[in-house]
N, C-alpha and C. Protein backbone atom coordinates (compact mmCIF):
# COMPACT_ATOMS: atom_id res chain seq x y z
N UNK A 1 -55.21 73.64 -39.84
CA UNK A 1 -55.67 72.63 -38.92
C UNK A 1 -55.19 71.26 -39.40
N UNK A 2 -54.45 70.36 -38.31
CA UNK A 2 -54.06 69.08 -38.69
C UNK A 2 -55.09 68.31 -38.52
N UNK A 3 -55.45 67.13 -39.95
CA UNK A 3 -56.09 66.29 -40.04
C UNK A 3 -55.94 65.20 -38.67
N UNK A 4 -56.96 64.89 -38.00
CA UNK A 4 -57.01 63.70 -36.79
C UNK A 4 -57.06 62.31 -37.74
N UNK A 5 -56.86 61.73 -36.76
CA UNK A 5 -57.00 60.22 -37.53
C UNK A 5 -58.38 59.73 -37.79
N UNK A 6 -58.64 58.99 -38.29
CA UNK A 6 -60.37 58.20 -38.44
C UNK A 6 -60.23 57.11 -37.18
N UNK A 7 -61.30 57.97 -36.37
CA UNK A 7 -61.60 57.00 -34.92
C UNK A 7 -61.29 55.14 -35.27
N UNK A 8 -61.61 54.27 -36.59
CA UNK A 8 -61.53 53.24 -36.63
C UNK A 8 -59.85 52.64 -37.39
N UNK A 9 -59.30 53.92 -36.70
CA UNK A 9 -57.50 53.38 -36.88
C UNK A 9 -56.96 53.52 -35.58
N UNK A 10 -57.84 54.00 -34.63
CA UNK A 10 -57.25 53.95 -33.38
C UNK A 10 -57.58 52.41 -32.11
N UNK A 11 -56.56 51.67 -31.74
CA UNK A 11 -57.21 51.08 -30.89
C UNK A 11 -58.03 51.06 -30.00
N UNK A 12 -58.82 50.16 -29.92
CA UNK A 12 -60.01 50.65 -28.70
C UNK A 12 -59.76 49.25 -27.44
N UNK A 13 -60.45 49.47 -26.57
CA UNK A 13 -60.20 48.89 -25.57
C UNK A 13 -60.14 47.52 -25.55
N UNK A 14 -60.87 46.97 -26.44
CA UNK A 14 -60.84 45.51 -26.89
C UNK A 14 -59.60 44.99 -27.00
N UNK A 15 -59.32 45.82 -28.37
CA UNK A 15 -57.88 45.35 -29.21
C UNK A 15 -57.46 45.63 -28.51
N UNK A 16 -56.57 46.94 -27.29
CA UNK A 16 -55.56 47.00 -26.75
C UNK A 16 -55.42 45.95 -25.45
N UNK A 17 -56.35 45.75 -24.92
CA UNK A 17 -56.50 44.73 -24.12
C UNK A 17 -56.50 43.08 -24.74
N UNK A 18 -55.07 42.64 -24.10
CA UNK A 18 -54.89 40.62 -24.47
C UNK A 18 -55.55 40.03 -23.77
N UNK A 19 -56.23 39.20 -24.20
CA UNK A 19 -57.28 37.87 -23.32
C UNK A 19 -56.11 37.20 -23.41
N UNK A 20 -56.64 36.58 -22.24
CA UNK A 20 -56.03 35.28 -22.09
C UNK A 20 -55.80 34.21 -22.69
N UNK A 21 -54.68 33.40 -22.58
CA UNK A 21 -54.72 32.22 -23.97
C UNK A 21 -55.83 31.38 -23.60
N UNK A 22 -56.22 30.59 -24.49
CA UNK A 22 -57.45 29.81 -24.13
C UNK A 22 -56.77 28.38 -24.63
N UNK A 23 -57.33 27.21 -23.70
CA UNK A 23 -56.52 25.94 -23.52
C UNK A 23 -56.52 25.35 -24.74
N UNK A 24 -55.90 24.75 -25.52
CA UNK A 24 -55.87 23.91 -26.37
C UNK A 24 -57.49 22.52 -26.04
N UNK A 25 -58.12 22.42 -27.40
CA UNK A 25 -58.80 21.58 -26.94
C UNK A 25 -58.95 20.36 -28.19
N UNK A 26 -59.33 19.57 -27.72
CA UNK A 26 -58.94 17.99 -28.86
C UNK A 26 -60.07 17.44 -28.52
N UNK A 27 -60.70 16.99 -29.40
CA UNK A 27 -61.92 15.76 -29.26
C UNK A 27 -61.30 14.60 -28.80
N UNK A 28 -61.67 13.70 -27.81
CA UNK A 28 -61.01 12.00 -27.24
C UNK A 28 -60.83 11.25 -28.60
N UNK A 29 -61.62 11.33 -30.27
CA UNK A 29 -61.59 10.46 -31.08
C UNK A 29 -60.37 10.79 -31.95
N UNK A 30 -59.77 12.00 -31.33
CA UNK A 30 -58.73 12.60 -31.89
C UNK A 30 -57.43 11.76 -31.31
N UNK A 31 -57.50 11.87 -29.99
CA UNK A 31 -56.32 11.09 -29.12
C UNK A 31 -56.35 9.85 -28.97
N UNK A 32 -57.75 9.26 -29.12
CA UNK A 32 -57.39 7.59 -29.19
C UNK A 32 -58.07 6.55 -30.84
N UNK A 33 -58.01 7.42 -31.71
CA UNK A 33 -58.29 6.57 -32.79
C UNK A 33 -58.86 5.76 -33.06
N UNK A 34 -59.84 5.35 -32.75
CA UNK A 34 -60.23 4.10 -32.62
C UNK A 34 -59.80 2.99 -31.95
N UNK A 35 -58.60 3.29 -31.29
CA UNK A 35 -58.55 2.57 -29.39
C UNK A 35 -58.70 2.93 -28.51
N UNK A 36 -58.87 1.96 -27.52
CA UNK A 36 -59.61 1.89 -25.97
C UNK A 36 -58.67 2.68 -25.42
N UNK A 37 -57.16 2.70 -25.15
CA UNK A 37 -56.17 3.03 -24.42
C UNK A 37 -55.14 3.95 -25.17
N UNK A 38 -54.40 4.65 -24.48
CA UNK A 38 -53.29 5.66 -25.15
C UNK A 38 -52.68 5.35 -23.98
N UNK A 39 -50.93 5.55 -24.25
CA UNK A 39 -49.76 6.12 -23.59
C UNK A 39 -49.54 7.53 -23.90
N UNK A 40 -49.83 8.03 -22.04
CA UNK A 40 -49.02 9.37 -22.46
C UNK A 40 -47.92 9.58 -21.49
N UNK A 41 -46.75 10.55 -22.18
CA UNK A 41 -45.54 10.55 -21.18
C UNK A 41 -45.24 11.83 -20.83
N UNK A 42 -45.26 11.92 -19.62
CA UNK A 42 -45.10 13.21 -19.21
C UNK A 42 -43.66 13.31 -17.99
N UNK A 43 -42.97 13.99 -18.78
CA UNK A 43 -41.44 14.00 -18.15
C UNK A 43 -41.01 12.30 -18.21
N UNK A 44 -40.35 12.05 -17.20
CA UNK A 44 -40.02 10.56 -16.56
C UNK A 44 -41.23 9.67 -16.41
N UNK A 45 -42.41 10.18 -16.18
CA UNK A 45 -43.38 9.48 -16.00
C UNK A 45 -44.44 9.09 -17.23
N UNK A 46 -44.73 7.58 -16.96
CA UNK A 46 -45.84 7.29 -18.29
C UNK A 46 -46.98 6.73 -17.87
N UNK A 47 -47.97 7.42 -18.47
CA UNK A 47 -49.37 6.99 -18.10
C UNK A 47 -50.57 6.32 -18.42
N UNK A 48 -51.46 6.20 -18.24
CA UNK A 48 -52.44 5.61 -19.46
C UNK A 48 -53.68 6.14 -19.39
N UNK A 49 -54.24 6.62 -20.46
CA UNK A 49 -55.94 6.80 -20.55
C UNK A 49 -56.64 5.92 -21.15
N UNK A 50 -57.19 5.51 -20.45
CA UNK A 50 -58.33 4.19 -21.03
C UNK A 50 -59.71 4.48 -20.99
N UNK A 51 -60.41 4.44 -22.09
CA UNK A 51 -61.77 4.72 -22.32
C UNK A 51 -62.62 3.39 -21.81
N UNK A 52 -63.68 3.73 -20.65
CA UNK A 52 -64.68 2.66 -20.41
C UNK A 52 -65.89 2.19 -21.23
N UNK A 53 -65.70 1.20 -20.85
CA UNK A 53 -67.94 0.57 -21.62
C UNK A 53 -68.50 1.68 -21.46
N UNK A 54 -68.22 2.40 -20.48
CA UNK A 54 -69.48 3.44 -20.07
C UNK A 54 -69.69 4.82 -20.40
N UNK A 55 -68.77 5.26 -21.04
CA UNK A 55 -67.71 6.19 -22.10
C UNK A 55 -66.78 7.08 -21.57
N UNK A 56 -66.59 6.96 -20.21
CA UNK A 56 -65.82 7.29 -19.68
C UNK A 56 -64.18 7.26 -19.31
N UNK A 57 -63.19 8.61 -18.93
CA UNK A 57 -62.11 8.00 -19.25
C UNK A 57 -61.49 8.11 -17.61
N UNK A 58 -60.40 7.48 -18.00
CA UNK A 58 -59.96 7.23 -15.95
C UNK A 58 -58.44 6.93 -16.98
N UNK A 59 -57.46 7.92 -16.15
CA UNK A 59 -56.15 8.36 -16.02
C UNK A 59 -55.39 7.52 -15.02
N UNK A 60 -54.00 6.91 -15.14
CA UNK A 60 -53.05 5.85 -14.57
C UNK A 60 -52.25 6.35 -14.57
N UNK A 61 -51.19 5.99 -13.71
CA UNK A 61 -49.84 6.12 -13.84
C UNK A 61 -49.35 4.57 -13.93
């Protein structure tokens, strides 16, 4: 009789199954350093994120 494998060398549905990538994520104190505003450039185009009094951020072109 041939030895089977040990059930915990076989993949199970978890492992054989890929999730999905999950988004990159950054804290805001990460992207603006201790300033109000950043340039960001995306392709040809450049933009701005500016952090409010109110802590809010609002996106420009």
């Amino acid at each position: 009789m041939t030895p089977t494998p040990h059930s915990s060398h076989l993949p199970t549905q978890a492992t054989a199954t890929a999730q999905p990538d999950l988004p990159s994520s950054l804290n805001s104190g990460q992207i603006f350093r201790g300033q109000k505003t950043v340039e960001i450039t995306h392709g040809e185009q450049r933009y701005t994120l500016r952090l409010t009094r109110d802590n809010k951020l609002i996106l420009t072109k």
